[in-house]
N, C-alpha and C. Protein backbone atom coordinates (compact mmCIF):
# COMPACT_ATOMS: atom_id res chain seq x y z
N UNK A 1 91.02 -27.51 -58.39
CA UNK A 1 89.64 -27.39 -58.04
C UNK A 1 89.55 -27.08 -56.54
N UNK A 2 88.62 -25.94 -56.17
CA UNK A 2 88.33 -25.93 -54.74
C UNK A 2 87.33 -26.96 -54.20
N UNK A 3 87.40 -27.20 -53.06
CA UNK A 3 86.53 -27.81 -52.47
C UNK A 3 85.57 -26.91 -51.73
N UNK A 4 84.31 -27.32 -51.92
CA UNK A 4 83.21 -25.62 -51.34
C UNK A 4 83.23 -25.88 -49.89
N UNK A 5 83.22 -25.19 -49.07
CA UNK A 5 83.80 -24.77 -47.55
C UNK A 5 82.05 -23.86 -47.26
N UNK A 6 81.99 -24.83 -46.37
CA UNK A 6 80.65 -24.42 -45.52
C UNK A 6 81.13 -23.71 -44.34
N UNK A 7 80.01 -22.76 -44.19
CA UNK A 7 80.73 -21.72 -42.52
C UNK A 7 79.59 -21.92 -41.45
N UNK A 8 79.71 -22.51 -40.41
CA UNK A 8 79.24 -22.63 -39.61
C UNK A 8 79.43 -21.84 -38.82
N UNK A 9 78.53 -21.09 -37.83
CA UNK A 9 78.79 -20.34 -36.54
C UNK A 9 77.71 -20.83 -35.33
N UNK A 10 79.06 -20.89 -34.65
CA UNK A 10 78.15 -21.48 -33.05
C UNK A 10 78.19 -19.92 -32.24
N UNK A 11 76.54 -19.90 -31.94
CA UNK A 11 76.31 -18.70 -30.86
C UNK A 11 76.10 -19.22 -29.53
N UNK A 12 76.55 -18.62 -28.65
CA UNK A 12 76.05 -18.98 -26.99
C UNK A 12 75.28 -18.32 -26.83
N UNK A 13 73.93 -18.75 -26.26
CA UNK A 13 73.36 -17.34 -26.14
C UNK A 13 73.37 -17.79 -24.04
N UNK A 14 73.11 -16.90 -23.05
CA UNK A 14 73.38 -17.17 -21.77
C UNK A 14 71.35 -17.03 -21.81
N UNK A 15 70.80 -17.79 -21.59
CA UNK A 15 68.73 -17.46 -21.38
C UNK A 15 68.76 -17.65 -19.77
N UNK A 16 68.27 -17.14 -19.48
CA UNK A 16 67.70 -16.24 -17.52
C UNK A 16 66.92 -17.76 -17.29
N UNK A 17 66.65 -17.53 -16.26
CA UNK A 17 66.12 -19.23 -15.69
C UNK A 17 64.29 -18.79 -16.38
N UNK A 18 63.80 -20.09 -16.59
CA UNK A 18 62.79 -20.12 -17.53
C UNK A 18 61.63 -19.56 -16.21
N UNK A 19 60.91 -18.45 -16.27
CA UNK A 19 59.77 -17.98 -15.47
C UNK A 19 58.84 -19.22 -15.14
N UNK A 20 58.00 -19.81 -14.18
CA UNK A 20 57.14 -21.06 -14.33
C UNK A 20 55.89 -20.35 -13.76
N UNK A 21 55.71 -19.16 -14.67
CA UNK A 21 54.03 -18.66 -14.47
C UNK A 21 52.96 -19.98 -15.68
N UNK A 22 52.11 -20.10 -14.69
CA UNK A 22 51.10 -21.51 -15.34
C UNK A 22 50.67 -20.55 -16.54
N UNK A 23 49.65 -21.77 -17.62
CA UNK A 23 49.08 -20.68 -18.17
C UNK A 23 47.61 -20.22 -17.38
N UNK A 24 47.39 -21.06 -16.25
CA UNK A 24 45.86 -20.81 -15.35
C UNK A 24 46.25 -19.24 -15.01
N UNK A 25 47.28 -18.90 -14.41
CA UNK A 25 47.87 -17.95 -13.65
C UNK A 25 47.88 -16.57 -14.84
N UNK A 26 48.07 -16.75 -15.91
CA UNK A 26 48.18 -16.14 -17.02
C UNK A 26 46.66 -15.70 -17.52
N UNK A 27 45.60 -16.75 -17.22
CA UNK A 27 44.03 -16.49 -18.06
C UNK A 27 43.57 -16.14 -17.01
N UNK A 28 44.33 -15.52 -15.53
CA UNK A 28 43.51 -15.29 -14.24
C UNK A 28 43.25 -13.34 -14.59
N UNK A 29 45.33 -13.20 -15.08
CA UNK A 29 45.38 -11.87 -14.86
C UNK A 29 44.38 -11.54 -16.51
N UNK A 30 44.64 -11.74 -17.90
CA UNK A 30 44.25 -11.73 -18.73
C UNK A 30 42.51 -11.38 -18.65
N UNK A 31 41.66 -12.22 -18.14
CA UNK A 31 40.61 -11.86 -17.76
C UNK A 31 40.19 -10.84 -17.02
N UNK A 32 41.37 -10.52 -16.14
CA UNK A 32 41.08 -8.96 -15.32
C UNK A 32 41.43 -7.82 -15.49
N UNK A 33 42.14 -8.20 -17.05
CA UNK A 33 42.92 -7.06 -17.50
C UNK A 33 41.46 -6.76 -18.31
N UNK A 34 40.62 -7.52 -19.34
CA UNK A 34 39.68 -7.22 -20.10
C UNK A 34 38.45 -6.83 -19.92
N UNK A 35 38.09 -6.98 -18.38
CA UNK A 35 36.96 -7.06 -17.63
C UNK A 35 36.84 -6.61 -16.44
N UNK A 36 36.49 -5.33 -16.28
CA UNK A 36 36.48 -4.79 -14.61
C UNK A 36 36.08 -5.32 -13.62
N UNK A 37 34.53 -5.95 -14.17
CA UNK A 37 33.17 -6.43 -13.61
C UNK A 37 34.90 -7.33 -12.31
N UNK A 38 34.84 -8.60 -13.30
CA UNK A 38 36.04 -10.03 -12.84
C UNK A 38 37.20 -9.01 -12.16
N UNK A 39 37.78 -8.20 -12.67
CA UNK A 39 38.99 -8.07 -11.82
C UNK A 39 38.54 -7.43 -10.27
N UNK A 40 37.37 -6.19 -10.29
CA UNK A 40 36.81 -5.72 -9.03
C UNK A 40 36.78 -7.36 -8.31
N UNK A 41 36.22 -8.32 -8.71
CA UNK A 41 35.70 -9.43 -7.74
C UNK A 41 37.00 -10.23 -7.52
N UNK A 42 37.67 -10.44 -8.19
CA UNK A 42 39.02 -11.06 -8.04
C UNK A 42 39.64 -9.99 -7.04
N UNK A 43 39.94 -8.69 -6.54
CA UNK A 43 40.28 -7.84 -5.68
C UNK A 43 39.64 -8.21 -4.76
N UNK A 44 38.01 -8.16 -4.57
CA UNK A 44 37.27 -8.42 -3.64
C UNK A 44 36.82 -9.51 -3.07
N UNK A 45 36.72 -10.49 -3.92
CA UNK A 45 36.59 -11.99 -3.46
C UNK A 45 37.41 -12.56 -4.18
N UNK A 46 38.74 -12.88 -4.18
CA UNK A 46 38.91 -13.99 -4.86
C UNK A 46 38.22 -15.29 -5.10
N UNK A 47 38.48 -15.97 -4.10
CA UNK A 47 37.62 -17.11 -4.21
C UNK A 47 36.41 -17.61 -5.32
N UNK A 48 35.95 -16.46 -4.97
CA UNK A 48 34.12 -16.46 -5.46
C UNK A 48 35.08 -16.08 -7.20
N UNK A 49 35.51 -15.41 -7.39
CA UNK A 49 35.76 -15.24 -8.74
C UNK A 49 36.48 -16.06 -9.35
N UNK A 50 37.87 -17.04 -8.73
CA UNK A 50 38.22 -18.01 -9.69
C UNK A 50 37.02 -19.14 -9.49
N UNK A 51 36.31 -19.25 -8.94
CA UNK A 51 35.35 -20.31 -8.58
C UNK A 51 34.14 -20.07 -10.28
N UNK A 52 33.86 -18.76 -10.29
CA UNK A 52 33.16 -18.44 -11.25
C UNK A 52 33.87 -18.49 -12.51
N UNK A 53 34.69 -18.47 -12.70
CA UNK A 53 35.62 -18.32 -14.18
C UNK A 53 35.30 -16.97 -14.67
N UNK A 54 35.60 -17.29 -16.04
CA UNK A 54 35.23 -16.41 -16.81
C UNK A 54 34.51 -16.53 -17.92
N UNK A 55 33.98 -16.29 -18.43
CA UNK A 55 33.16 -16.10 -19.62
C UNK A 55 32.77 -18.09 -20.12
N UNK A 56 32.22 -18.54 -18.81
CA UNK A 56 31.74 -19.66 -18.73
C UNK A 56 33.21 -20.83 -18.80
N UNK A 57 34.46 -20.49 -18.26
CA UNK A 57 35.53 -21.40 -18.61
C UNK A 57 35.80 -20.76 -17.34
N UNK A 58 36.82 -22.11 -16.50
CA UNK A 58 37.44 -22.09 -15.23
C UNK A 58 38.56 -21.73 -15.27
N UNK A 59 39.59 -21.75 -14.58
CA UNK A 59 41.21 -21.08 -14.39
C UNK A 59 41.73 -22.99 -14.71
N UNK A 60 42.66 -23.49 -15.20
CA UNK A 60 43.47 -24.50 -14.70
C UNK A 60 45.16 -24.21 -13.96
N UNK A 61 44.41 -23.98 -12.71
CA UNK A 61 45.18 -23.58 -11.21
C UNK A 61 45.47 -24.81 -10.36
N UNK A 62 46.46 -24.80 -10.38
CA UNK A 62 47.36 -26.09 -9.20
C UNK A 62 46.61 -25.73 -7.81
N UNK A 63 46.66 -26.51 -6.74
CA UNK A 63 45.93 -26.21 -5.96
C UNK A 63 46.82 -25.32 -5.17
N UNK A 64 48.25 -24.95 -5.21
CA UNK A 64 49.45 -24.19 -4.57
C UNK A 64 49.01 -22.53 -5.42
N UNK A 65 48.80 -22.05 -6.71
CA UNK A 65 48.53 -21.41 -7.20
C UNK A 65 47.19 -20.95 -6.71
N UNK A 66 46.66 -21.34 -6.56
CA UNK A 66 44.86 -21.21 -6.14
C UNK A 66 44.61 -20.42 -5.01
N UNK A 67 45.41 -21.38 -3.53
CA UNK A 67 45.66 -20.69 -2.64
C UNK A 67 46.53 -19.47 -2.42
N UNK A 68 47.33 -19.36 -3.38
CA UNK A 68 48.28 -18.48 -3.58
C UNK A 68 47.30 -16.89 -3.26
N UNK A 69 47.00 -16.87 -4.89
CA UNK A 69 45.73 -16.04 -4.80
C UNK A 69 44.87 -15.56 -4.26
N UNK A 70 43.99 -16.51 -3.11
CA UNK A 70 43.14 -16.45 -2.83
C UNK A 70 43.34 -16.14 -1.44
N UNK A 71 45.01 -16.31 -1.32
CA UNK A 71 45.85 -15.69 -0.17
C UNK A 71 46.23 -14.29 0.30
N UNK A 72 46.10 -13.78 -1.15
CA UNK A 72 46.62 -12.16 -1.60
C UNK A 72 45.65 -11.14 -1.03
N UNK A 73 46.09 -10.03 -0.61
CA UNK A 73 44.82 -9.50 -0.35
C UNK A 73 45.93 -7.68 -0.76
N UNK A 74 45.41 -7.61 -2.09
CA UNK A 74 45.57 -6.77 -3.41
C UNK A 74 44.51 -5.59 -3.13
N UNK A 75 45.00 -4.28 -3.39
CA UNK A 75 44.34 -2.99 -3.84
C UNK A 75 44.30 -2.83 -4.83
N UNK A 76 45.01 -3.58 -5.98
CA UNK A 76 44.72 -3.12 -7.90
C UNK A 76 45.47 -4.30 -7.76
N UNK A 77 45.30 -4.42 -9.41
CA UNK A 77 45.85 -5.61 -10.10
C UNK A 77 46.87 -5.73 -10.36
N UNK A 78 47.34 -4.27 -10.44
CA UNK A 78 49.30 -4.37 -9.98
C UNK A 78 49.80 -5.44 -9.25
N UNK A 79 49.31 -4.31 -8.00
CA UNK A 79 49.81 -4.78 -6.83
C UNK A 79 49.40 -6.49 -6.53
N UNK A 80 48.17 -7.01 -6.96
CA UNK A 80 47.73 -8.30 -6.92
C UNK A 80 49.00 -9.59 -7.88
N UNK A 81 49.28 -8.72 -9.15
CA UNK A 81 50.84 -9.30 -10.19
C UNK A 81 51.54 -9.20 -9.20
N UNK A 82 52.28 -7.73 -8.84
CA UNK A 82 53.81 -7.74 -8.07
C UNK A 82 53.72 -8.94 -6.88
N UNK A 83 52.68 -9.02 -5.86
CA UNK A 83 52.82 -10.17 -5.21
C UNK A 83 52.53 -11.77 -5.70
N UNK A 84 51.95 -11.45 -6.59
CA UNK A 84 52.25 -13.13 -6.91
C UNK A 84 53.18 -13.50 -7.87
N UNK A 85 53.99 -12.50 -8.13
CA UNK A 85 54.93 -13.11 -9.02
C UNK A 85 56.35 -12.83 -7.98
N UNK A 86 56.19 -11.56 -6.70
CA UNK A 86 57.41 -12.26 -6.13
C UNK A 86 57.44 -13.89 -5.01
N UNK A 87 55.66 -14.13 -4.53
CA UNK A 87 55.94 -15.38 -3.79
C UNK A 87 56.14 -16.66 -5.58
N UNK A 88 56.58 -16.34 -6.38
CA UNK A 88 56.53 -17.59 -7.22
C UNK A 88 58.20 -17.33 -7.58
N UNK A 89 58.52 -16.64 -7.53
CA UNK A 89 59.75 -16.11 -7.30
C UNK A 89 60.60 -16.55 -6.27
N UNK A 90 59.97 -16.33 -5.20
CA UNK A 90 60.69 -16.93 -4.30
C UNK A 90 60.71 -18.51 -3.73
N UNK A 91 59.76 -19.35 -4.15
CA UNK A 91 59.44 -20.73 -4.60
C UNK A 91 60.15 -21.00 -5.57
N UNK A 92 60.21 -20.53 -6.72
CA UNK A 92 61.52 -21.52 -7.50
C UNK A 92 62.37 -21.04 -7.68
């Protein structure tokens, strides 16, 4: 009689260091991707625009994230991503 023989396989997989974009940081760009009105004012005032939210709901932004932003001073929303994802980049 055989004995039934189970096959196990172990994979390594190597995963890149885990990104630590918030999800506030995520419903900032998201909202400016869907809405010109918000992203023009997020270009032009930050402040005044995470202050306003969006569609009656606020950002949940660390107060390091907040200033981050409100630090940036962006010509498109590109360019507003590429810099805040290399100063978060260079923080962790």
């Amino acid at each position: 009689m055989l004995a039934p023989f189970t096959y196990q396989r172990t994979v390594s997989i190597k995963v890149a260091p885990q990104q630590r974009t918030s999800h506030g940081i995520s419903r900032v760009f998201s909202a400016a991707l869907v809405n010109k009105q918000f992203c023009d004012l997020l270009l032009e005032d930050p402040n005044t625009a995470l202050n306003k939210g969006y569609l009656g709901e606020g950002f949940p932004l660390s107060k390091e994230e907040r200033d981050l932003i409100v630090s940036i001073r962006a010509t498109s929303l590109s360019d507003l991503a590429k810099q805040v994802n290399r100063s978060l980049s260079n923080n962790y």
